[in-house]
Protein backbone atom coordinates (compact mmCIF):
# COMPACT_ATOMS: atom_id res chain seq x y z
CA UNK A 1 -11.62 15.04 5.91
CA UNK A 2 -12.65 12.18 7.90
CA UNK A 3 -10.04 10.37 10.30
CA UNK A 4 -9.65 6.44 9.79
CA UNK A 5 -11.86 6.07 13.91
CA UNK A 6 -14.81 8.36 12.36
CA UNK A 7 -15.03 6.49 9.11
CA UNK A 8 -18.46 3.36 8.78
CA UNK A 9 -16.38 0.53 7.88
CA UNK A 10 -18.32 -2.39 7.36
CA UNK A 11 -17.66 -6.22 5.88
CA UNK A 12 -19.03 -8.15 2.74
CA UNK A 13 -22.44 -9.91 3.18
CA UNK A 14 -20.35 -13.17 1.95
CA UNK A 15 -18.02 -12.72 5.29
CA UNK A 16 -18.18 -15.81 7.29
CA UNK A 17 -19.56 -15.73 11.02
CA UNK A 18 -16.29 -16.95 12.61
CA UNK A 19 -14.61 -13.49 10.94
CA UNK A 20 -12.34 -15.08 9.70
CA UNK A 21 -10.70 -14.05 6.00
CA UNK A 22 -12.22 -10.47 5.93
CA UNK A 23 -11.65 -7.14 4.48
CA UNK A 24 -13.79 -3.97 5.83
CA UNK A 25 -14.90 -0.92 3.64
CA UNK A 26 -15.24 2.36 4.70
CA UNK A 27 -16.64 5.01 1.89
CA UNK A 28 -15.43 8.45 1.81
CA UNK A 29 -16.07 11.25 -0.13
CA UNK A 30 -12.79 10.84 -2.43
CA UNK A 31 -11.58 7.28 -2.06
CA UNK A 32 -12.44 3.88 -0.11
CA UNK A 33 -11.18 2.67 2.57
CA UNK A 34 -9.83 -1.07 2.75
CA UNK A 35 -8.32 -2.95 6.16
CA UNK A 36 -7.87 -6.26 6.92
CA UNK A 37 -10.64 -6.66 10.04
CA UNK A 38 -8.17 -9.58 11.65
CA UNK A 39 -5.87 -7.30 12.41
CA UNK A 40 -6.90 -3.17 12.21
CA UNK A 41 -3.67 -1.78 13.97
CA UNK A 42 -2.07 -2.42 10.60
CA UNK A 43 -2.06 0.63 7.95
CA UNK A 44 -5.21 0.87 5.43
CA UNK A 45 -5.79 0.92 1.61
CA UNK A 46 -7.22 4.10 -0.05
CA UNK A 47 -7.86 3.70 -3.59
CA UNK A 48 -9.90 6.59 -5.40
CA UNK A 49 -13.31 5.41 -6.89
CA UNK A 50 -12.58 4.59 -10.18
CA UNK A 51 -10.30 2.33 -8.83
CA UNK A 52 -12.22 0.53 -6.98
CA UNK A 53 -15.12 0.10 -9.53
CA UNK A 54 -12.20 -0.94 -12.30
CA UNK A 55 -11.14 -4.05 -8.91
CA UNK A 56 -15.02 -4.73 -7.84
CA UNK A 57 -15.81 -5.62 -11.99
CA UNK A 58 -12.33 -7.30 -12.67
CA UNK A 59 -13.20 -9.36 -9.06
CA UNK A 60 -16.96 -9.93 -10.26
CA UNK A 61 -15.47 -12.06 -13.28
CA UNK A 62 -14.03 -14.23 -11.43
């Protein structure tokens, strides 16, 4: 299992260049991985993958 330091996290391609107002997402084999990127010393999301497809189409609508 990977630790939270070894994990890719990366930010949406509709992320502004000041950084501001950002989330990061880190796949794993079981879940993702969500953290605010202002502030990363506070505690991450996991939600398993269903999950997350269920948010990212409920999100997509608007």
């Amino acid at each position: 299992m990977s630790t939270v330091t070894d994990l890719d996290w990366f930010k949406s391609s509709y992320s502004s260049a000041q950084g501001d107002s950002c989330v990061e997402v880190a796949l794993a084999e079981q879940v993702i991985h969500v953290r605010d990127s202002k502030d990363m010393t506070r505690p991450h999301l996991a939600v398993g993958r269903d999950g997350w497809v269920r948010f990212v189409r409920y999100a997509a609508r608007g």
